[in-house]
N, C-alpha and C. Protein backbone atom coordinates (compact mmCIF):
# COMPACT_ATOMS: atom_id res chain seq x y z
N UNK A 1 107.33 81.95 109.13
CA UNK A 1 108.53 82.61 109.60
C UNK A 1 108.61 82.45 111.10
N UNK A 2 109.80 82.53 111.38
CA UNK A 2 110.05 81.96 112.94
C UNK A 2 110.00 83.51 113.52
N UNK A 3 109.53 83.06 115.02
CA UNK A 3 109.03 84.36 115.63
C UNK A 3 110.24 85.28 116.10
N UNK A 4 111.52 84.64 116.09
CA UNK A 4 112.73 85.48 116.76
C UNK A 4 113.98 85.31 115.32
N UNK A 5 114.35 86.38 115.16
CA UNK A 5 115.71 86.37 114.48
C UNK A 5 116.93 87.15 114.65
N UNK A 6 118.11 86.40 113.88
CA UNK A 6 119.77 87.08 114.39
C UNK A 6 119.78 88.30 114.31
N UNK A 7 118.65 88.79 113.18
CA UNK A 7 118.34 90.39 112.49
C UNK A 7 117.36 90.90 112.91
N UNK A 8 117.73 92.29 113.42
CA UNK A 8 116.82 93.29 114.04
C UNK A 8 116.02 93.48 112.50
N UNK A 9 114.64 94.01 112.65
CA UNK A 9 113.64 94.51 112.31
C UNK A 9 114.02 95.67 111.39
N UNK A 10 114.67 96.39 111.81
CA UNK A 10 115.67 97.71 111.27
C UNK A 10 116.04 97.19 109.93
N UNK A 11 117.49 96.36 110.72
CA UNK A 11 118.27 95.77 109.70
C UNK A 11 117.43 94.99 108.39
N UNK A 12 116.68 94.77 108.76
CA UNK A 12 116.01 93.66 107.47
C UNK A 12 115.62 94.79 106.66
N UNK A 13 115.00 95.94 107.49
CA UNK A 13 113.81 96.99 106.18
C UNK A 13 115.42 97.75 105.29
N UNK A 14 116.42 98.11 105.86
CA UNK A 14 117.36 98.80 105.55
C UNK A 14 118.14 97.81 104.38
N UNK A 15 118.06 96.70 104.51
CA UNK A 15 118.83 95.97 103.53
C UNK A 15 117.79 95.98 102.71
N UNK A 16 116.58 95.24 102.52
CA UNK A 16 115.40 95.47 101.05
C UNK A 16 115.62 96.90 100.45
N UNK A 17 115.54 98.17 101.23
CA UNK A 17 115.68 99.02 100.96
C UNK A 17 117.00 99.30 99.66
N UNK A 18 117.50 98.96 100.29
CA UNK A 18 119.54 98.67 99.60
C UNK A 18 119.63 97.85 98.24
N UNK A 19 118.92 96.46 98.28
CA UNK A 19 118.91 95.81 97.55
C UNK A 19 117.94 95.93 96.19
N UNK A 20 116.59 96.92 96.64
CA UNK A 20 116.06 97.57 96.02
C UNK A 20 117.05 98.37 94.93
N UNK A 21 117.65 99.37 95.61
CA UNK A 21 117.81 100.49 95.05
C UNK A 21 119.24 100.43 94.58
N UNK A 22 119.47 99.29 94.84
CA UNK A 22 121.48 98.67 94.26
C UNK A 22 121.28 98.67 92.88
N UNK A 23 122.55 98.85 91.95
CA UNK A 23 121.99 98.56 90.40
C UNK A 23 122.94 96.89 90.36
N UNK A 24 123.46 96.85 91.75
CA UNK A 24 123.91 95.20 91.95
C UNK A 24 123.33 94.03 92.03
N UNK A 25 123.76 93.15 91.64
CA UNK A 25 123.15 91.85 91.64
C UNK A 25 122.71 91.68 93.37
N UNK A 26 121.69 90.88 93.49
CA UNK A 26 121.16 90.66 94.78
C UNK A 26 121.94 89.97 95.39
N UNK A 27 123.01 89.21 94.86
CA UNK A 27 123.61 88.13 96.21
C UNK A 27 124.62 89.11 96.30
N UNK A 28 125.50 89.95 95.35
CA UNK A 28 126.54 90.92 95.78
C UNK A 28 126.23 91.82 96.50
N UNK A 29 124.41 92.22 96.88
CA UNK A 29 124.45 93.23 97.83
C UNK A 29 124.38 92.57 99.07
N UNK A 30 124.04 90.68 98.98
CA UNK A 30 123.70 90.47 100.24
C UNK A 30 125.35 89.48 101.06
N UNK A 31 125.64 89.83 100.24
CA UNK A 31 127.15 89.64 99.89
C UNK A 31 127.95 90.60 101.20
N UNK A 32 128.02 91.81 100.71
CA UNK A 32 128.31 93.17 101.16
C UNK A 32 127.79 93.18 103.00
N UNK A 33 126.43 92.36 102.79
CA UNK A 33 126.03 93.16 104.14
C UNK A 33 126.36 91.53 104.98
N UNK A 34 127.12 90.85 104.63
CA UNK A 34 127.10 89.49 105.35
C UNK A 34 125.96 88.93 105.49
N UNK A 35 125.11 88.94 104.91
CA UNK A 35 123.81 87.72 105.16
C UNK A 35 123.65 86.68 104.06
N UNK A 36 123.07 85.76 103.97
CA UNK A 36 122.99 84.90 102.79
C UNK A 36 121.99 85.47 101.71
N UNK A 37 122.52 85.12 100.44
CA UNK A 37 121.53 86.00 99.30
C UNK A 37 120.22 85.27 99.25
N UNK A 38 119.86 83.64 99.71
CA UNK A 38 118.51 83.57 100.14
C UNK A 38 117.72 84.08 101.17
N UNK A 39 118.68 84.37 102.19
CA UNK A 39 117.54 85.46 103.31
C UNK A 39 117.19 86.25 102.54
N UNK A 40 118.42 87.10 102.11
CA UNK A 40 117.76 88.78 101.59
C UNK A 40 116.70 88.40 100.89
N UNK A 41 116.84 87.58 99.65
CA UNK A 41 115.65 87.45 98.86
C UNK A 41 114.41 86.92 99.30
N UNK A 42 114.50 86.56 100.37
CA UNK A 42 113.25 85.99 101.19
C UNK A 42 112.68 87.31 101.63
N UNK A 43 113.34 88.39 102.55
CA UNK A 43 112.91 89.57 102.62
C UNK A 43 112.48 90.58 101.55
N UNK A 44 113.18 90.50 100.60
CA UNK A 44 112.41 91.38 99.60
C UNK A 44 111.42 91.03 99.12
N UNK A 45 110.98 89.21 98.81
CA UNK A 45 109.63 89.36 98.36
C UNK A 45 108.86 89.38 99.34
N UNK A 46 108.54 89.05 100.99
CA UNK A 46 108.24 89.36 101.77
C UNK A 46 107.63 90.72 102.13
N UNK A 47 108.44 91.54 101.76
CA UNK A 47 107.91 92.96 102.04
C UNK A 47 107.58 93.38 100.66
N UNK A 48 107.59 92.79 99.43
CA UNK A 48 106.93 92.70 98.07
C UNK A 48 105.63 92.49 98.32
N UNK A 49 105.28 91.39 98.88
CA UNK A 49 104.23 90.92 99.40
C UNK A 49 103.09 91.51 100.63
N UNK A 50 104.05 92.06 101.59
CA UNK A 50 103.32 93.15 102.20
C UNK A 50 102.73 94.06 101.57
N UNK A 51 103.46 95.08 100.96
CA UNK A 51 102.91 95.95 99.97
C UNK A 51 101.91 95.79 99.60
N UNK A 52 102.17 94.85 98.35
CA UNK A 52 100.63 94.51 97.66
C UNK A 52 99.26 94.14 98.62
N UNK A 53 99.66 93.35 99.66
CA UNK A 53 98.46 93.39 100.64
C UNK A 53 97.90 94.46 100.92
N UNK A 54 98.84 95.54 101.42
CA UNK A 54 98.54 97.10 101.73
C UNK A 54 97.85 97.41 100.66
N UNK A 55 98.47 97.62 99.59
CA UNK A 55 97.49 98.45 98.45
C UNK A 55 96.17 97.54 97.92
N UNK A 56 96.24 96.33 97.75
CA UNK A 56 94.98 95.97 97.53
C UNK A 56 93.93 95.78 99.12
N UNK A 57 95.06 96.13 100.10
CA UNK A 57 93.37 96.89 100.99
C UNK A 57 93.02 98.04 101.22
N UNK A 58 93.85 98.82 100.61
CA UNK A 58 93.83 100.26 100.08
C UNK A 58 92.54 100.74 99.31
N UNK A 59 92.42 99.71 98.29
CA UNK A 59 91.39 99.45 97.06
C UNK A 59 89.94 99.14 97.72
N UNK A 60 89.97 98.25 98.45
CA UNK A 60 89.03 97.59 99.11
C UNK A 60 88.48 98.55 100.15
N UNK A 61 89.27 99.51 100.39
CA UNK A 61 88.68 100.53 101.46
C UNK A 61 88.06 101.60 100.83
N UNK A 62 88.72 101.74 99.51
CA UNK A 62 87.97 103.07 98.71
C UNK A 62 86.40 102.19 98.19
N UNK A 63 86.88 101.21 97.65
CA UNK A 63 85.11 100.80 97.31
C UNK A 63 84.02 100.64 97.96
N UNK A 64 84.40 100.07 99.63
CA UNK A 64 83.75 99.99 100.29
C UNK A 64 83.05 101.97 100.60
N UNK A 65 83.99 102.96 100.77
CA UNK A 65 83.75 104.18 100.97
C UNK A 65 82.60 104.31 99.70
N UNK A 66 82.66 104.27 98.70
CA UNK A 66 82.12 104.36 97.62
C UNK A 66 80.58 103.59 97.87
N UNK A 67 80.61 102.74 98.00
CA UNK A 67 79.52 101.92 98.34
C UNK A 67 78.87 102.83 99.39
N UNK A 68 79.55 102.86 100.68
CA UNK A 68 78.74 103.75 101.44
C UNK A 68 78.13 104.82 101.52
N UNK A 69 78.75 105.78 100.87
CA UNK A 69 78.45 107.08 100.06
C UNK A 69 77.41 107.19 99.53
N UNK A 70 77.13 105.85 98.48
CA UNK A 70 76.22 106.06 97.59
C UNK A 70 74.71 105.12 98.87
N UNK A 71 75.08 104.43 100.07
CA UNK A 71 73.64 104.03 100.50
C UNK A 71 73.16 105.38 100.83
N UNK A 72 74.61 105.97 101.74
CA UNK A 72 74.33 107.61 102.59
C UNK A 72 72.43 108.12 101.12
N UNK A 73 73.43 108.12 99.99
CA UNK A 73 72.65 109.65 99.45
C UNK A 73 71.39 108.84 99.01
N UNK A 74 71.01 107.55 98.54
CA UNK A 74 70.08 107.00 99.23
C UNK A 74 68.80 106.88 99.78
N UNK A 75 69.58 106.48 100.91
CA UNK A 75 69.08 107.03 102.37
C UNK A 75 68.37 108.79 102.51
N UNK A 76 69.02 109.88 102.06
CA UNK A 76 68.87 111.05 102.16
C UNK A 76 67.42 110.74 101.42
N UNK A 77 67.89 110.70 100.10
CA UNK A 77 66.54 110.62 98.88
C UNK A 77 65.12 110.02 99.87
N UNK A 78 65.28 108.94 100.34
CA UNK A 78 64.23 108.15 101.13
C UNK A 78 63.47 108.94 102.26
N UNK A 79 64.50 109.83 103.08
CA UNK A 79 64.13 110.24 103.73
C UNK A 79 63.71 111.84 103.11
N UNK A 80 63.76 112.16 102.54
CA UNK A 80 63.29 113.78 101.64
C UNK A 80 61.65 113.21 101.26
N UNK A 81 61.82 111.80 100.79
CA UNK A 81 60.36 111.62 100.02
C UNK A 81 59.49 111.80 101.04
N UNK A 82 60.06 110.49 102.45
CA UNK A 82 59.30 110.31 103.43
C UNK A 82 58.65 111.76 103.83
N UNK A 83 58.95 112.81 104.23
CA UNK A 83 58.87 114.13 104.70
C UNK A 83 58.11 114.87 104.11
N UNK A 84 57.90 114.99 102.99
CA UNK A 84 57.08 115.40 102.04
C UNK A 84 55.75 115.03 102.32
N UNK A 85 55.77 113.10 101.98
CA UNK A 85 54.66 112.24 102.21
C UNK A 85 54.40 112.89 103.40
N UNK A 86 54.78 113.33 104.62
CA UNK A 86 53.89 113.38 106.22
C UNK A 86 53.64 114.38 105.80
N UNK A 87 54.01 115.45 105.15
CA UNK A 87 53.80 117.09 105.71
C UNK A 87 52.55 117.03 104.29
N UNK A 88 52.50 116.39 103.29
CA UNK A 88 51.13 116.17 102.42
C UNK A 88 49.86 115.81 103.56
N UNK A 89 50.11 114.50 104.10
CA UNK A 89 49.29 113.93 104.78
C UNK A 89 48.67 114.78 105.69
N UNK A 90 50.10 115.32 106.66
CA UNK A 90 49.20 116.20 107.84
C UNK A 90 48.63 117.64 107.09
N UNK A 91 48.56 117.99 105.95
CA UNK A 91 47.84 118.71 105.43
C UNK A 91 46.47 118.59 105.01
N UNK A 92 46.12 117.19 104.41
CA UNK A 92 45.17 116.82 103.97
C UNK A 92 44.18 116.00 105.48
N UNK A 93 44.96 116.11 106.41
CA UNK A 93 44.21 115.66 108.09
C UNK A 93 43.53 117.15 108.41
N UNK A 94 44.02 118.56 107.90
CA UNK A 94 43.41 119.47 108.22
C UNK A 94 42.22 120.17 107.93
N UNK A 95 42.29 119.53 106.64
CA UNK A 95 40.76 119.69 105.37
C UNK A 95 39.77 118.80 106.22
């Protein structure tokens, strides 16, 4: 996609939005707003496509949380044993 266009940023989310939620055919809504019905449709799967990026790194952020969670408790376990093991040891240094 080219870095500058005739259409503000606004205008593009406000028409997907429209064309979304039209029970009209897509070129009659892009019809309506004067743009060509291949832009619009270039924008809607575009921000189709955003989306899904979003939510599948949505996904990728909960598993990773998940993953971490579970080194965290772990980690805890490792360190409970460790503690034990010294406070045995420096007991049996006192005998």
């Amino acid at each position: 996609m080219s870095g500058s266009s005739k259409y503000p940023q606004e205008f593009r989310r406000e028409a997907v939005a429209l064309a979304r939620s039209a029970s009209r055919p897509l070129a009659q809504v892009a019809r309506e707003l004067g743009v060509n019905h291949e832009t619009l449709r270039t924008w809607v799967r575009a921000a189709d496509r955003a989306e899904s990026a979003a939510a599948s790194g949505g996904d990728a952020a909960e598993r990773e949380l998940r993953a971490l969670r579970k080194r965290v408790a772990e980690l805890e376990k490792e360190k409970e044993i460790l503690r034990k093991a010294a406070a045995y040891f420096a007991q049996e240094m006192d005998r």
